[in-house]
Protein backbone atom coordinates (compact mmCIF):
# COMPACT_ATOMS: atom_id res chain seq x y z
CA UNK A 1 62.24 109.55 153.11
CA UNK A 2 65.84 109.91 152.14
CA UNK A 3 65.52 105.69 151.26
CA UNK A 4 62.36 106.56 148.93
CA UNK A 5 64.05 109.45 147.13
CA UNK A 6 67.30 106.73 146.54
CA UNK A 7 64.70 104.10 145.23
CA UNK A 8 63.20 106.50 142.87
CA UNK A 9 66.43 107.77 141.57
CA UNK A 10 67.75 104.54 141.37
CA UNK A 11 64.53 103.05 139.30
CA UNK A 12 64.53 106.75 136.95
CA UNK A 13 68.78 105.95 136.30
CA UNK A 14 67.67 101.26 135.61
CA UNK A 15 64.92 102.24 133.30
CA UNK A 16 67.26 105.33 131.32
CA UNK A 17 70.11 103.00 131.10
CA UNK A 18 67.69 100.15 129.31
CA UNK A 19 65.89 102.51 127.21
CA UNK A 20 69.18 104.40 125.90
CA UNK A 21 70.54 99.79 125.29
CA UNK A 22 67.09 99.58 123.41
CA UNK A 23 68.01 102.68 121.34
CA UNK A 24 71.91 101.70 120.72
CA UNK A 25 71.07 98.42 119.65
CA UNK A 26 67.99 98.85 117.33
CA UNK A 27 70.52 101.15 115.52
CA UNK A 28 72.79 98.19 114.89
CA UNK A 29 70.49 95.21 114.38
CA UNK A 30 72.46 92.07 112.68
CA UNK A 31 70.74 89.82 110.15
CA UNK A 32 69.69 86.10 111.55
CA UNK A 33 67.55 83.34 108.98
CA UNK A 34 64.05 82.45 110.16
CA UNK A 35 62.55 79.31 109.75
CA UNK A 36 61.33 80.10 106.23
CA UNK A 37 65.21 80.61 105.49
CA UNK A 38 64.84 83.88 104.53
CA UNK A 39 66.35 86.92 105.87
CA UNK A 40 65.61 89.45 108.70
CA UNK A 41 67.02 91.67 111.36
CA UNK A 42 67.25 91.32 115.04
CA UNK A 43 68.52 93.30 117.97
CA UNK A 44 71.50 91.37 118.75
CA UNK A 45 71.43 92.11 122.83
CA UNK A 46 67.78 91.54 123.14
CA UNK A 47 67.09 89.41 120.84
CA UNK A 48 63.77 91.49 119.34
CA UNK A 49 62.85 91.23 115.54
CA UNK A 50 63.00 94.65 114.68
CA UNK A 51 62.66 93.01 110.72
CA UNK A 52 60.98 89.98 109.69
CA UNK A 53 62.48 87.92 107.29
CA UNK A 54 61.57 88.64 103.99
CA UNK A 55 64.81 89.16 102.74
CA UNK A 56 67.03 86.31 100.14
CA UNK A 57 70.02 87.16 101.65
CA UNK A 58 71.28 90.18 103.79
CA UNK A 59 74.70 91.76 105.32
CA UNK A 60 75.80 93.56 108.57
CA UNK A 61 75.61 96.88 108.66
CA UNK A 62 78.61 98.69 107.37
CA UNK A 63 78.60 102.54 107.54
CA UNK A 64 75.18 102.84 108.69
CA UNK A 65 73.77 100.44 105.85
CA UNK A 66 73.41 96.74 105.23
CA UNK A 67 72.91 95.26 101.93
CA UNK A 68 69.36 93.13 101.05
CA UNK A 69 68.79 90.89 98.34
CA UNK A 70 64.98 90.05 97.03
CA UNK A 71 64.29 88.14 93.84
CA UNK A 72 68.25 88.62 92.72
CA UNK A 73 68.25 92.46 93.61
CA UNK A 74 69.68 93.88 95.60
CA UNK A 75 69.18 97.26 98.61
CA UNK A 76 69.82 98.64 101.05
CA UNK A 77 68.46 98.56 104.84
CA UNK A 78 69.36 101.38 107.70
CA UNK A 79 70.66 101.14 110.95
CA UNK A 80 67.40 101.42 111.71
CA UNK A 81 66.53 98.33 109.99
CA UNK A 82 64.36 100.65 107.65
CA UNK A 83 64.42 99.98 103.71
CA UNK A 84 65.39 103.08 102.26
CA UNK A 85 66.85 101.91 98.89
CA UNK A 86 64.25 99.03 97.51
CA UNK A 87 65.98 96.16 95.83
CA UNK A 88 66.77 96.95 92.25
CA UNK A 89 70.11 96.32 91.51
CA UNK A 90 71.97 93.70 89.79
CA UNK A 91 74.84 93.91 92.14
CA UNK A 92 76.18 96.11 94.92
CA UNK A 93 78.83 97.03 97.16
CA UNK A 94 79.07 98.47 100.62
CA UNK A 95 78.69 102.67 101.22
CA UNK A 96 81.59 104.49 101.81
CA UNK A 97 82.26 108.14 101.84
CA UNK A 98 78.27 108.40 101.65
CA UNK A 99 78.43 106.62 98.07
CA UNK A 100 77.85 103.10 96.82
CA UNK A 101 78.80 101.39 93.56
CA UNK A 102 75.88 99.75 92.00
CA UNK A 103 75.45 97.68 88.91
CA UNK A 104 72.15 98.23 86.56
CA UNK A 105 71.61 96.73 83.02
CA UNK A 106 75.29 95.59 83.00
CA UNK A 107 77.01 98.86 83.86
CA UNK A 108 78.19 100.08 86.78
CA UNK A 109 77.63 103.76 89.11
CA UNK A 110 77.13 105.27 92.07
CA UNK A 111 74.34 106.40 94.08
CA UNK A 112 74.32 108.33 97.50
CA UNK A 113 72.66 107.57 100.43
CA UNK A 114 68.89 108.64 99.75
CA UNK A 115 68.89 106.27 96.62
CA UNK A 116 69.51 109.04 93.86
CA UNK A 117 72.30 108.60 91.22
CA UNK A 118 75.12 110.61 91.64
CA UNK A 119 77.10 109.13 88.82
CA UNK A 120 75.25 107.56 85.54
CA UNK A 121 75.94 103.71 85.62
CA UNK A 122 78.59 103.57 82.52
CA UNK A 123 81.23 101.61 83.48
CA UNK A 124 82.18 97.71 83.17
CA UNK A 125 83.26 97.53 86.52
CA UNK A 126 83.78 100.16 90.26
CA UNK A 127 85.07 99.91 93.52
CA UNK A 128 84.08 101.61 96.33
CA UNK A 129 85.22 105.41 96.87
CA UNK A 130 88.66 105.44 98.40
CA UNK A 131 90.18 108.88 99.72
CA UNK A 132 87.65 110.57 97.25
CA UNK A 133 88.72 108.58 94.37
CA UNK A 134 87.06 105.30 93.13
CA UNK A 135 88.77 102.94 90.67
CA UNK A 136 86.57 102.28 87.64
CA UNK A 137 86.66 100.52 84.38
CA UNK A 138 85.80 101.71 80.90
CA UNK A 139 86.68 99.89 77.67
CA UNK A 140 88.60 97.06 79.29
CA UNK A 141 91.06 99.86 80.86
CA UNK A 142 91.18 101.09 84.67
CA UNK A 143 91.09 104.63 85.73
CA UNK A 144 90.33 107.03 88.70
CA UNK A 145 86.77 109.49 89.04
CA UNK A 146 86.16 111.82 91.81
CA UNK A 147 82.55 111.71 93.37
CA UNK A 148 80.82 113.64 90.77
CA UNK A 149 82.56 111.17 87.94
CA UNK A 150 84.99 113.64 87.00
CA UNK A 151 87.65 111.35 85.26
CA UNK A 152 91.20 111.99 87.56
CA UNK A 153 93.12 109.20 86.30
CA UNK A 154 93.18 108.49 82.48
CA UNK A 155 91.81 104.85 81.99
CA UNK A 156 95.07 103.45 80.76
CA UNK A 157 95.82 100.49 83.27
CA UNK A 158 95.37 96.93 83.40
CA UNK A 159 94.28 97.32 87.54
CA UNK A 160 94.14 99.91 89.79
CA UNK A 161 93.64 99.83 93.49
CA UNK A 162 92.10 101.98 96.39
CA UNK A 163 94.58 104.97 98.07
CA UNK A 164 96.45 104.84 100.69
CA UNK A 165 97.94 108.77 102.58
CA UNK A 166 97.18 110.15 98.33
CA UNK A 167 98.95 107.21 96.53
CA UNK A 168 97.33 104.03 94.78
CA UNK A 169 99.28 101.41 93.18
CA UNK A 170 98.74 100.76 89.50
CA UNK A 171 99.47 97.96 87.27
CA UNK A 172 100.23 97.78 83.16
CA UNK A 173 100.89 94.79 81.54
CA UNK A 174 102.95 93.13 84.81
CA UNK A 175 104.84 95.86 86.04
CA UNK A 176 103.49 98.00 89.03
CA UNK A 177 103.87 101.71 89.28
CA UNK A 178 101.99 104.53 91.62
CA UNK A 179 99.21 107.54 90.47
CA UNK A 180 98.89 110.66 93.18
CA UNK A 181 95.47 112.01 93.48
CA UNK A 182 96.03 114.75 91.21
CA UNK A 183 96.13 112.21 88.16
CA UNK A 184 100.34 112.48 88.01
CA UNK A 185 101.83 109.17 87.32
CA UNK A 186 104.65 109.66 90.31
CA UNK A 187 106.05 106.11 89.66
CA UNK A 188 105.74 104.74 85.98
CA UNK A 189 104.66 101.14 86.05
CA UNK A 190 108.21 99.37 85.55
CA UNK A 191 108.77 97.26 88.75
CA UNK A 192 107.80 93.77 89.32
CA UNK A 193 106.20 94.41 92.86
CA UNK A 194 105.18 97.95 95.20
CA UNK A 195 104.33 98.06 98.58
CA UNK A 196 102.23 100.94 99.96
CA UNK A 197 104.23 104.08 101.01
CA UNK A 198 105.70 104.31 104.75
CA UNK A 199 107.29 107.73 105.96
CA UNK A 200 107.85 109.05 101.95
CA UNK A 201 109.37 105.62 101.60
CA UNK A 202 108.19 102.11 99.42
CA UNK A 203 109.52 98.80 99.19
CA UNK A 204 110.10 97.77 95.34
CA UNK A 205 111.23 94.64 93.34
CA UNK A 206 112.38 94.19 90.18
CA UNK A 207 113.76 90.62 88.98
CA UNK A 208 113.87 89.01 93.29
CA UNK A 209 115.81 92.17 94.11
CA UNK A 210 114.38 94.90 96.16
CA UNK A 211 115.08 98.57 97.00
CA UNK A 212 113.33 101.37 97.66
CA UNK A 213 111.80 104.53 96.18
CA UNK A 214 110.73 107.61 97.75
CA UNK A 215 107.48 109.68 97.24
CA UNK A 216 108.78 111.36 94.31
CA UNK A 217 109.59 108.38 92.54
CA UNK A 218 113.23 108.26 92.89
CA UNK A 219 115.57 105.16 93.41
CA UNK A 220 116.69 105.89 96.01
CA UNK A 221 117.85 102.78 97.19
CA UNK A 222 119.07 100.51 94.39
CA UNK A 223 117.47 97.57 93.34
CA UNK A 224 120.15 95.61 94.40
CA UNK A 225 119.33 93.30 98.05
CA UNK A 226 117.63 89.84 98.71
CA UNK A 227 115.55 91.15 100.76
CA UNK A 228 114.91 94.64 102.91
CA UNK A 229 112.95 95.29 105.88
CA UNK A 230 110.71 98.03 106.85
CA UNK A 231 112.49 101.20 108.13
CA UNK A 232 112.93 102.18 112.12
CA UNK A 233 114.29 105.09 112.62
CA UNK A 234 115.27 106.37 109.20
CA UNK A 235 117.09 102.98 108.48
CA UNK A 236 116.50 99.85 107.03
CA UNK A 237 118.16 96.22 107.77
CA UNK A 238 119.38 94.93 103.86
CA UNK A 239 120.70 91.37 102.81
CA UNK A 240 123.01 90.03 100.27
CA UNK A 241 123.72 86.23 100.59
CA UNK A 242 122.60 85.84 104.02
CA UNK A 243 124.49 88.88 105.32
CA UNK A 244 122.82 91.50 107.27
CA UNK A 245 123.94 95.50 107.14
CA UNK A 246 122.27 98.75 107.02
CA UNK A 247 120.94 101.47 104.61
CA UNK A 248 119.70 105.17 105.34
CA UNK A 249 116.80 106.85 103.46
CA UNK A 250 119.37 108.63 101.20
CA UNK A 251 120.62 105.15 100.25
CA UNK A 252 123.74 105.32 101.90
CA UNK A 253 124.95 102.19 102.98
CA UNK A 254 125.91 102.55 106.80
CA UNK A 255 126.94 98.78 107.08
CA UNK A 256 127.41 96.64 103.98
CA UNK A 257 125.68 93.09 104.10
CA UNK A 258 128.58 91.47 106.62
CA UNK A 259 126.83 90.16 109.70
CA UNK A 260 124.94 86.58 110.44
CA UNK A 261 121.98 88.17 111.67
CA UNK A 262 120.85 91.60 112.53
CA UNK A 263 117.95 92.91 114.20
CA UNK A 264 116.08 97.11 113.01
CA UNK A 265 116.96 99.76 115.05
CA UNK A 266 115.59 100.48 118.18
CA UNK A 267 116.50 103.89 120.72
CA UNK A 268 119.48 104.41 117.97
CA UNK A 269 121.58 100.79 118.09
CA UNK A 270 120.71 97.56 116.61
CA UNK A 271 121.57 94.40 117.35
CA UNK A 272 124.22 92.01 115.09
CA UNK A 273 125.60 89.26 114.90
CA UNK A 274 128.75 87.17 113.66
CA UNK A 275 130.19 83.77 114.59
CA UNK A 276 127.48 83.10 116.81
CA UNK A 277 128.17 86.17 119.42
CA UNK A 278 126.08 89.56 119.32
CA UNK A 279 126.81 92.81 119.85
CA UNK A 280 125.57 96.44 118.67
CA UNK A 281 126.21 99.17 115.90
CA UNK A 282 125.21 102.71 116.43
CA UNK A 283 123.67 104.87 112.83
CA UNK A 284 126.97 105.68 112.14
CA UNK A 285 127.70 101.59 112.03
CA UNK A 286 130.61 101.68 114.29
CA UNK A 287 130.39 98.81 116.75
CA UNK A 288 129.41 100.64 120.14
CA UNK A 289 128.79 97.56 122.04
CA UNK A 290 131.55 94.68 121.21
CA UNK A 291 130.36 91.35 120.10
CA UNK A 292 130.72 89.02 122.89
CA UNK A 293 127.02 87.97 124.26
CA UNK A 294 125.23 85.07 123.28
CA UNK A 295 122.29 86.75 123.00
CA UNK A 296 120.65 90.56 123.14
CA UNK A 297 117.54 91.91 123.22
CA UNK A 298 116.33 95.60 121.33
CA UNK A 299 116.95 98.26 123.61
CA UNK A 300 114.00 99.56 126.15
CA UNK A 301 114.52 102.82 127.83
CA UNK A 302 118.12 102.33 127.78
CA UNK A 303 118.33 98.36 128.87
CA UNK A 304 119.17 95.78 126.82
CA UNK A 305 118.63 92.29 128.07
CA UNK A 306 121.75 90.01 127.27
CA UNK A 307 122.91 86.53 127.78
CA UNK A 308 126.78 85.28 128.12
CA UNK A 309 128.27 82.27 129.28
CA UNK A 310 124.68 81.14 130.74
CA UNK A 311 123.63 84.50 132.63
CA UNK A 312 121.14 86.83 131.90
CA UNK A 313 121.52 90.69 132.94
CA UNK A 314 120.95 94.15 131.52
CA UNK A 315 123.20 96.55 130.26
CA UNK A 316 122.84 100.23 129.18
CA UNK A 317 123.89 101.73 125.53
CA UNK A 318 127.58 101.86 127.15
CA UNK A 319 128.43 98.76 127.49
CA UNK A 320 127.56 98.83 131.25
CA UNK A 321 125.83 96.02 133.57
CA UNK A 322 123.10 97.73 135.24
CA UNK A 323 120.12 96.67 136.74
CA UNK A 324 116.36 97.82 136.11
């Protein structure tokens, strides 16, 4: 008896477990060419047509939608593999934040996920909605609308791209500069390159030599090294003619550009280097560990692994040979 019961539960859990793979994967079919070289969907697992093709060309299914062309139009498919928005588009991009930028008679909007217009097709070009903002273009100049086309951004730049933690880089002319998503210009366009903020912090170059800026736009590391690396913990490894030293995010200059080679921070010391033998600096840039191994390692929960005169061991942040 006990054996039947097991059998039955057994079959009941098989037969759940393939239904509930049926389910998952019908809601995620991919698109595969039939022999007619148009476009359907299948489920990927089980290989089941869940649409013929009938489609010119179609996409995988990104935020619960896939895009279909037919006769140079373009839709939109579910997860479902159901049309829900018939091909009549020019051109189209992939939903996001439950809109999608499409183009019709030559102008661009958006339109939400049951196929009605949310914002009137008016403008020469979109992107997709980033952080609640999309980047559009209206007479030859890019701005910012929210996602009932309230204009955020004035449409004053020559490019504007997608947010990143309430920041977007813009561009006028060739200079770079940064818009919050209030509208407020934090960074006028004025350097020559902008990388996306870190920490309040962003890498910036103006004629090859970089620096940094904070979130409210300040210098607050000169435009003055070869090169600068990201920041670990609160400090940044800078470079002057092949020399290596440190900055902090107040732009103090904890080691001026002296070593060979330098490694970031790591459990509050950093490797450097001169005349071929390493040793470590603490954040005040006093040497802590003297320079006299051939080779270090960051530190990992207190070890460092080092190398002199052919042996390898560990030491702690004293100085100390220790083992694991």
């Amino acid at each position: 008896m006990k054996t039947k019961i097991f059998f039955i539960i057994s079959l009941i859990f098989l037969l759940l477990v393939h239904v509930q793979a049926q389910n998952n994967m019908e809601k995620n079919p991919v698109p595969f060419m039939g022999e007619n070289r148009l476009y359907g969907f299948k489920d990927s697992v089980l290989d089941k047509v869940i649409v013929k093709p009938k489609y010119d060309k179609a996409g995988e299914i990104v935020n619960g939608f896939a895009l279909v062309q037919l006769k140079n139009k373009w839709g939109f498919v579910n997860s479902l593999g159901k049309e829900v928005i018939k091909p009549k588009y020019d051109e189209a991009l992939n939903f996001k934040d439950n809109l999608v930028a499409i183009q019709l008679a030559g102008k661009w909007g958006f339109i939400n996920k049951e196929g009605k217009i949310v914002i009137v097709p008016a403008y020469e070009q979109a992107n997709s909605i980033s952080e609640g903002l999309a980047t559009v273009k209206l007479n030859n100049k890019w701005g910012y609308i929210n996602k009932i086309g309230k204009q955020i951004v004035r449409f004053s730049y020559d490019s504007a791209f997608d947010f990143h933690d309430g920041i977007a880089k813009v561009k006028l002319g060739r200079k770079l500069g940064f818009v919050n998503h209030d509208g407020v210009e934090t960074v006028s366009p004025r350097y020559d390159g902008v990388w996306p903020f870190s920490d309040g912090m962003a890498k910036v170059v103006n004629n090859y030599a970089y620096g940094f800026i904070n979130d409210k736009g300040q210098e607050v590391i000169p435009c003055k090294y070869d090169e600068v690396l990201d920041f670990h913990e609160d400090i940044v490894r800078v470079d002057n003619n092949y020399r290596y030293g440190f900055a902090d995010k107040s732009g103090n200059e904890i080691v001026a550009p002296k070593y060979d080679d330098a490694y970031s921070f790591s459990e509050g010391f950093a490797g450097v280097s001169y005349n071929g033998k390493w040793g470590f600096v603490d954040k005040t840039g006093a040497e802590v560990i003297p320079l006299k191994y051939d080779m270090v390692t960051d530190f990992k929960n207190g070890l460092s692994l080092v190398e002199m005169n052919g042996k390898s061991f560990y030491i702690n942040t004293k100085g100390q040979i220790t083992t694991r």
